[in-house]
N, C-alpha and C. Protein backbone atom coordinates (compact mmCIF):
# COMPACT_ATOMS: atom_id res chain seq x y z
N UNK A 1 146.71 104.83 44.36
CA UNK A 1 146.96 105.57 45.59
C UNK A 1 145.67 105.76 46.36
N UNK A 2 145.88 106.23 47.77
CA UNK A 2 144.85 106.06 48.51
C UNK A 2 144.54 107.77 48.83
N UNK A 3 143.62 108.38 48.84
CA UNK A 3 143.92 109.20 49.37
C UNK A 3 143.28 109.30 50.87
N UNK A 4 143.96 110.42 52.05
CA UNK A 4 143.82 110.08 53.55
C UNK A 4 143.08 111.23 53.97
N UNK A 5 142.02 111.70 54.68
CA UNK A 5 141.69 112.91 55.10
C UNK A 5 141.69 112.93 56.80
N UNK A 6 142.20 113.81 57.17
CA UNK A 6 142.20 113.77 58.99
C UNK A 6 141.68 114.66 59.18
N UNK A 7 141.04 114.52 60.37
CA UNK A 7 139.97 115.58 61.20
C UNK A 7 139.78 115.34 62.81
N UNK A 8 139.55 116.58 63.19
CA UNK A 8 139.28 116.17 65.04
C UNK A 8 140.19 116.74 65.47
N UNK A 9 141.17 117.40 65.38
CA UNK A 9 142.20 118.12 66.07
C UNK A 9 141.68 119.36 66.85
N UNK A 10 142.06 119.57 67.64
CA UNK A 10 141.83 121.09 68.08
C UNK A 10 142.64 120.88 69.89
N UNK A 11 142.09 122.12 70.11
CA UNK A 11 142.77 122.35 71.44
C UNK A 11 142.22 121.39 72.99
N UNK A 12 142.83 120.84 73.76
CA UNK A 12 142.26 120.11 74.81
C UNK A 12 142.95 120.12 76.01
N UNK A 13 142.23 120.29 77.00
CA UNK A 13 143.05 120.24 78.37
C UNK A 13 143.91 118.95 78.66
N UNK A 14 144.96 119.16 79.80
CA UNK A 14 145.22 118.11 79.64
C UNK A 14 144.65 117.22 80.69
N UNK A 15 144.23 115.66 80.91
CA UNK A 15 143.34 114.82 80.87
C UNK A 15 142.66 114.93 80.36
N UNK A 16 142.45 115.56 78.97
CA UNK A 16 141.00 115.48 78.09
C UNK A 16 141.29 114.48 77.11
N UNK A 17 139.96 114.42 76.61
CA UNK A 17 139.98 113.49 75.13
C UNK A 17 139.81 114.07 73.66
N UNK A 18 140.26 113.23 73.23
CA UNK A 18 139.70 113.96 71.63
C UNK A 18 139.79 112.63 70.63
N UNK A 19 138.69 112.35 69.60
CA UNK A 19 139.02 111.36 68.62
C UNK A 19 139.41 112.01 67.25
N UNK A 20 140.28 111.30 66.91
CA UNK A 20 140.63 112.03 65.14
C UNK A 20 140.60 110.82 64.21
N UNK A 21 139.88 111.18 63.09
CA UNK A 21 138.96 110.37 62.27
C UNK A 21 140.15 110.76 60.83
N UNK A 22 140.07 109.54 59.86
CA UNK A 22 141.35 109.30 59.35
C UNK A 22 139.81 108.68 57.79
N UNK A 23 139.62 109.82 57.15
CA UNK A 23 138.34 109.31 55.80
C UNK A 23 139.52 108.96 54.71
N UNK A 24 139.44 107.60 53.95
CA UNK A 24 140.35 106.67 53.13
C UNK A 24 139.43 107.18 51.86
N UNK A 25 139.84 107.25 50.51
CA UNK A 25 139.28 107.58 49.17
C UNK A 25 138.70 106.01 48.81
N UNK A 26 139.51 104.37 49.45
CA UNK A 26 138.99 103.54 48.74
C UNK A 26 139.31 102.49 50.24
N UNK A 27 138.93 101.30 50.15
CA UNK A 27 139.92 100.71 51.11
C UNK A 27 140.92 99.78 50.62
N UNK A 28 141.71 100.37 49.37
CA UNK A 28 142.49 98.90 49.19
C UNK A 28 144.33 99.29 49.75
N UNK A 29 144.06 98.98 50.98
CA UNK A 29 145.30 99.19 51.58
C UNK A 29 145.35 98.04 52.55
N UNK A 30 146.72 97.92 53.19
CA UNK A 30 147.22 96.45 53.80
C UNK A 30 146.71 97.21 55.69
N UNK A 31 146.95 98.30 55.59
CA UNK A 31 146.70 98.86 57.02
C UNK A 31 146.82 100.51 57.05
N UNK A 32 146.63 100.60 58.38
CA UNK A 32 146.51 102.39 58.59
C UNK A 32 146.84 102.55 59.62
N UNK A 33 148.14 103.41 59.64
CA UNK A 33 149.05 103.47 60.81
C UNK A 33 148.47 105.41 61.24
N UNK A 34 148.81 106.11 62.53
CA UNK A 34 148.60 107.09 62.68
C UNK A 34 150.02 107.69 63.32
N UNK A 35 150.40 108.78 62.93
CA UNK A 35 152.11 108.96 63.46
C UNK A 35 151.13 110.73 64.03
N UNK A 36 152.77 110.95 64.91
CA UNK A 36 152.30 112.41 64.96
C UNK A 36 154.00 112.84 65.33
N UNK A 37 154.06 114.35 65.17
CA UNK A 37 155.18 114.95 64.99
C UNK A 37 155.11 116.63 65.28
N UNK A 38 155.58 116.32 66.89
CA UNK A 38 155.83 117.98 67.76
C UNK A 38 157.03 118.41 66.91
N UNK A 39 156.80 120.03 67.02
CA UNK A 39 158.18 120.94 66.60
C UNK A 39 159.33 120.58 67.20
N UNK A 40 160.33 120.15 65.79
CA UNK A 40 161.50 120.24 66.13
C UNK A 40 161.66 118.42 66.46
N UNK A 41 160.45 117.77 66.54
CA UNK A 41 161.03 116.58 66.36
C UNK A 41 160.65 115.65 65.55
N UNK A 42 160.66 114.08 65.68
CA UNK A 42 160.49 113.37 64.78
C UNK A 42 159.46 112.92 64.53
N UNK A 43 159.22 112.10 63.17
CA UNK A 43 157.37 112.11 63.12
C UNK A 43 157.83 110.88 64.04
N UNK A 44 156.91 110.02 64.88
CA UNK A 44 156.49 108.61 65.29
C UNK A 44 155.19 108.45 65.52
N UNK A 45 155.74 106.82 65.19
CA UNK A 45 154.21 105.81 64.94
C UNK A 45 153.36 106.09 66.56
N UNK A 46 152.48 105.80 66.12
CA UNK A 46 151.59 106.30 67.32
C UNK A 46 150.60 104.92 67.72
N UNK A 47 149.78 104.30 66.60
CA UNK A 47 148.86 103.24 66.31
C UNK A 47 148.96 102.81 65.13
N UNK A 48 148.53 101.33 65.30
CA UNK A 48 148.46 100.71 63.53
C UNK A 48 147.29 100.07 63.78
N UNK A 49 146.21 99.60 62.44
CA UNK A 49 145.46 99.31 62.54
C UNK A 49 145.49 98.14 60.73
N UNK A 50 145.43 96.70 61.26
CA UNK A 50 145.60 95.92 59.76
C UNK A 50 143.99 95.88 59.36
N UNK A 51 143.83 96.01 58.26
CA UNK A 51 142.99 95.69 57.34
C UNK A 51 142.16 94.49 56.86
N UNK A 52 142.99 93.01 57.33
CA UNK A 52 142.76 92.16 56.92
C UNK A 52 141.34 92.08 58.32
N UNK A 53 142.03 91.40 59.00
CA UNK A 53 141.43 91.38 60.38
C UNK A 53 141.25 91.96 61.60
N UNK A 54 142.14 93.57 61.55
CA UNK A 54 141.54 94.60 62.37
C UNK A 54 142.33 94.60 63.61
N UNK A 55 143.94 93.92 63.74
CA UNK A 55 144.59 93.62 64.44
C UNK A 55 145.03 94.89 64.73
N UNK A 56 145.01 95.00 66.13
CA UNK A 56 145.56 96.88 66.19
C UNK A 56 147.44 96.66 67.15
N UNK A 57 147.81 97.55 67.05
CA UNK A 57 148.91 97.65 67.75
C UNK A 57 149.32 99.19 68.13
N UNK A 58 149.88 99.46 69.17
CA UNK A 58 150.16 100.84 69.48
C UNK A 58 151.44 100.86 70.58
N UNK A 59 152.31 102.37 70.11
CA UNK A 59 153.36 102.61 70.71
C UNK A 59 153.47 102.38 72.41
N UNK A 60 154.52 102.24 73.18
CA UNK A 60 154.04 101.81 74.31
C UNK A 60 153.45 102.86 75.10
N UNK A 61 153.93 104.25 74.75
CA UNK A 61 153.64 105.80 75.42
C UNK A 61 152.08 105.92 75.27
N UNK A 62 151.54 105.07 74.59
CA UNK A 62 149.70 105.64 74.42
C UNK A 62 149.22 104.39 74.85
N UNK A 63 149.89 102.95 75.29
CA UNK A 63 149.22 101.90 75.72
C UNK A 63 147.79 102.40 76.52
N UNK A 64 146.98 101.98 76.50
CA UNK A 64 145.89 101.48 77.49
C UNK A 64 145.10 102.88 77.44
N UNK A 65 145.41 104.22 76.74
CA UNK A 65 145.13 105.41 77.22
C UNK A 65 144.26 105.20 75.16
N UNK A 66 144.82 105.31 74.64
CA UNK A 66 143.95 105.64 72.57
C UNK A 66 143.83 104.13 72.52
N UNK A 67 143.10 104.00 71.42
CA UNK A 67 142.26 103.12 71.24
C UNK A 67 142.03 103.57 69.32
N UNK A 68 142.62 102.89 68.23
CA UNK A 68 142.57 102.81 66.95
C UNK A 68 141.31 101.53 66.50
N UNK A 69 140.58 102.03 66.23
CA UNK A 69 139.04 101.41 65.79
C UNK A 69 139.27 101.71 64.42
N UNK A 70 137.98 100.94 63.03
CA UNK A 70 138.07 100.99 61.80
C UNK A 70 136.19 100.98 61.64
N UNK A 71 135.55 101.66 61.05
CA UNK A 71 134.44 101.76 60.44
C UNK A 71 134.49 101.80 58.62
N UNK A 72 134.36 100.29 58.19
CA UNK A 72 134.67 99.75 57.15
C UNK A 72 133.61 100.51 56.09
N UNK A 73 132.48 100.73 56.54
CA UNK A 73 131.06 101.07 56.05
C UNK A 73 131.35 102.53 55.18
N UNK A 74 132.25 103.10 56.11
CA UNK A 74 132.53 104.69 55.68
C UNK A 74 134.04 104.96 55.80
N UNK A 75 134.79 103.60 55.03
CA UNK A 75 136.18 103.92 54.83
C UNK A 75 136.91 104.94 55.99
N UNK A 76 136.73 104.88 57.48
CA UNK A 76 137.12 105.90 57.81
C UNK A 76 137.86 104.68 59.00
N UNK A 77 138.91 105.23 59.84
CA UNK A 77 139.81 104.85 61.03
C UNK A 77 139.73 106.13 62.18
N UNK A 78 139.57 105.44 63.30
CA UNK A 78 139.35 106.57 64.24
C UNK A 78 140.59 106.36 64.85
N UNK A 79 140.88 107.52 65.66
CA UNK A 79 141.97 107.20 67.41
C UNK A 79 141.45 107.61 68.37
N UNK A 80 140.77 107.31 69.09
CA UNK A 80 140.06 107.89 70.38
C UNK A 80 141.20 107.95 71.53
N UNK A 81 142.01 109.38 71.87
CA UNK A 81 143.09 109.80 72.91
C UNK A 81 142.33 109.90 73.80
N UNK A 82 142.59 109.49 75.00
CA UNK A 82 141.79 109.85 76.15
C UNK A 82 143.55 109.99 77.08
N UNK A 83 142.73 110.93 78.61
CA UNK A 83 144.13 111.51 79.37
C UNK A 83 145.54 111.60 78.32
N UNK A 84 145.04 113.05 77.93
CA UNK A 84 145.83 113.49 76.70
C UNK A 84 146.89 114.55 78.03
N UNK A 85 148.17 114.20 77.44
CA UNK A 85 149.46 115.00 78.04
C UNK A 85 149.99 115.80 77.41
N UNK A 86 150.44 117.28 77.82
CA UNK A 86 150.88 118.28 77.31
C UNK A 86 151.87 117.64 76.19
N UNK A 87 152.68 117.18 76.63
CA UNK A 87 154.07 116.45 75.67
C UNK A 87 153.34 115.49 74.31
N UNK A 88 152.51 115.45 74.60
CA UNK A 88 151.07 115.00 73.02
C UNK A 88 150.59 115.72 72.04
N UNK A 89 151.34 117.02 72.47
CA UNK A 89 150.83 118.26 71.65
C UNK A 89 151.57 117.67 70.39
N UNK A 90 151.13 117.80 68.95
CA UNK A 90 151.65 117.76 67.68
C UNK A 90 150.66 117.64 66.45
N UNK A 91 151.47 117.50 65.45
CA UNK A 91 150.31 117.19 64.28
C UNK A 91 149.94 115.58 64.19
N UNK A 92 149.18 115.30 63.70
CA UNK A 92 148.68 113.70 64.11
C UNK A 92 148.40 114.01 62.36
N UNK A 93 148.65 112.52 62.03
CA UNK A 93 148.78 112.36 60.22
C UNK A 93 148.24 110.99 60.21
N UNK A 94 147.57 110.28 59.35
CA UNK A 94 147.42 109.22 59.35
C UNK A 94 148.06 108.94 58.06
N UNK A 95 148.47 107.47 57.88
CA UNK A 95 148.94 107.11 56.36
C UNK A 95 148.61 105.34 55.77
N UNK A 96 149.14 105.26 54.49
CA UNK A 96 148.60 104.24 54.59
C UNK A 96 149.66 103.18 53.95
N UNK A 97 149.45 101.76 54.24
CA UNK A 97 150.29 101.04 54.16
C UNK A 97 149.50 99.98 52.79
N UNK A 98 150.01 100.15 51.52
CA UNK A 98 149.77 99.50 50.56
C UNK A 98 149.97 98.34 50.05
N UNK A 99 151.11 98.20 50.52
CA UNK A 99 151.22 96.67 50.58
C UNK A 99 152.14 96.00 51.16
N UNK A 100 151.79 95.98 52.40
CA UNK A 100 152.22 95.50 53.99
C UNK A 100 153.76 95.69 54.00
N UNK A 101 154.33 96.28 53.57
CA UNK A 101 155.80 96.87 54.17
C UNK A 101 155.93 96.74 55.45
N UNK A 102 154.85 97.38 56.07
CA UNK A 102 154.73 98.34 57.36
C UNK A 102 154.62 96.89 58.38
N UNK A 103 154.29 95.06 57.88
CA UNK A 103 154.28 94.36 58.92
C UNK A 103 154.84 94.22 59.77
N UNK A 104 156.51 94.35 59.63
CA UNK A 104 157.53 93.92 60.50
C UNK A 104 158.19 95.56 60.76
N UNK A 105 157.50 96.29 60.06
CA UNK A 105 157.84 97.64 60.24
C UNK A 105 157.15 98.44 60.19
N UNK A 106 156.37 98.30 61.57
CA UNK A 106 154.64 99.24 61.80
C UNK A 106 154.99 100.36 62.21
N UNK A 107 156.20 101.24 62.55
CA UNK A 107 156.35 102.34 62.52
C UNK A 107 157.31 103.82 62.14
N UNK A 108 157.81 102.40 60.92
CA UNK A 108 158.72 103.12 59.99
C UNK A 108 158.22 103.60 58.98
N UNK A 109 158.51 105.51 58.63
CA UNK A 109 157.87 105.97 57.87
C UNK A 109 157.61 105.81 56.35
N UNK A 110 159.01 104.99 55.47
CA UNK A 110 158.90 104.29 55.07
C UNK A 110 157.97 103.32 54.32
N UNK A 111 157.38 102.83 55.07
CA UNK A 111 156.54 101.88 55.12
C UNK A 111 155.07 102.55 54.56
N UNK A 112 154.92 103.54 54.79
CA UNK A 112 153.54 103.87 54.38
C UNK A 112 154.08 104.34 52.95
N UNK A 113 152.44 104.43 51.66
CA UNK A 113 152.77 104.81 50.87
C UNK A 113 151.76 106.29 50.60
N UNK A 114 150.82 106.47 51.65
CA UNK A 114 150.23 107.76 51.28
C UNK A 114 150.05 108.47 53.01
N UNK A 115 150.15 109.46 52.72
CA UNK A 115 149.80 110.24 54.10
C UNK A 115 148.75 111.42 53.57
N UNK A 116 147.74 111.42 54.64
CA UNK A 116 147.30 113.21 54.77
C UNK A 116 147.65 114.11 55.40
N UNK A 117 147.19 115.27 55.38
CA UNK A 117 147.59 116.60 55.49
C UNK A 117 148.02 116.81 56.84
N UNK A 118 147.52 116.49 58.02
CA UNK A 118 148.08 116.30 59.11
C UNK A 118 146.70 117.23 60.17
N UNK A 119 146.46 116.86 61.79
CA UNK A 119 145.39 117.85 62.47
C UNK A 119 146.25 118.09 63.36
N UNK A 120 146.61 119.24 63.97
CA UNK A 120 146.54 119.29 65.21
C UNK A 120 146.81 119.51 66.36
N UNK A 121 146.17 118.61 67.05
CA UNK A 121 146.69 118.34 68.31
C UNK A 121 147.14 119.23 69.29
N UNK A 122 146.50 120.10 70.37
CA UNK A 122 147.08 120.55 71.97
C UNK A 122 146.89 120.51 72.56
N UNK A 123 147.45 119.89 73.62
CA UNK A 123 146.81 119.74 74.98
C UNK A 123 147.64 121.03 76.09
N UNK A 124 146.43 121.85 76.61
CA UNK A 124 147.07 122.67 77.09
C UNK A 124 146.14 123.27 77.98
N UNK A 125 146.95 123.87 78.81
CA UNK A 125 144.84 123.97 79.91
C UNK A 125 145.20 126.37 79.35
């Protein structure tokens, strides 16, 4: 098992930014997806990020706005949110995908086999 640590959450206006940093115990995982989950609703995939070659993919609601990077050196995965929207408010979890379930199903929960504790997340002026 992998274990996941998240950090970087806190409160932010909205058009602000914030990055949340995703520290891995080892790297032997297939990828590292990041979900998040407002009250009362469902968790969803947010970003994926593969392992092999660093292929990223992300939901269409955060296109062009986060940005899922990998710093191999220090086992860690970032999400850099930039023009963050009230309706973004939630907990942000990262998890991890052990052995590629998650290819054809990058944002089924499912698919991951470890998650952390969860940060977060408000955008609120």
């Amino acid at each position: 098992q992998v274990q996941l640590v998240e950090s970087g959450g806190g409160l932010v206006q909205p058009g602000g930014s914030l990055r949340l940093s995703c520290a891995a115990s080892t790297l032997d995982y297939r990828a590292i997806a990041w979900f998040r989950q407002a009250p009362g609703k469902e968790r969803e995939g947010v970003s994926r990020i593969r392992s092999s070659d660093g292929n990223t993919y992300y939901a269409d609601s955060v296109k062009g706005r986060f940005t899922i990077s990998r710093d191999n050196a220090k086992n860690t995965v970032y999400l850099q949110m930039n023009s963050l929207k009230p309706e973004e408010t939630a907990v942000y979890y990262c998890a991890a995908d052990l052995y590629g379930r998650g290819t054809f199903a990058r944002f089924v929960t499912s698919s991951y086999d470890s998650w952390g504790q969860g940060t977060q997340v408000t955008v609120s002026s």
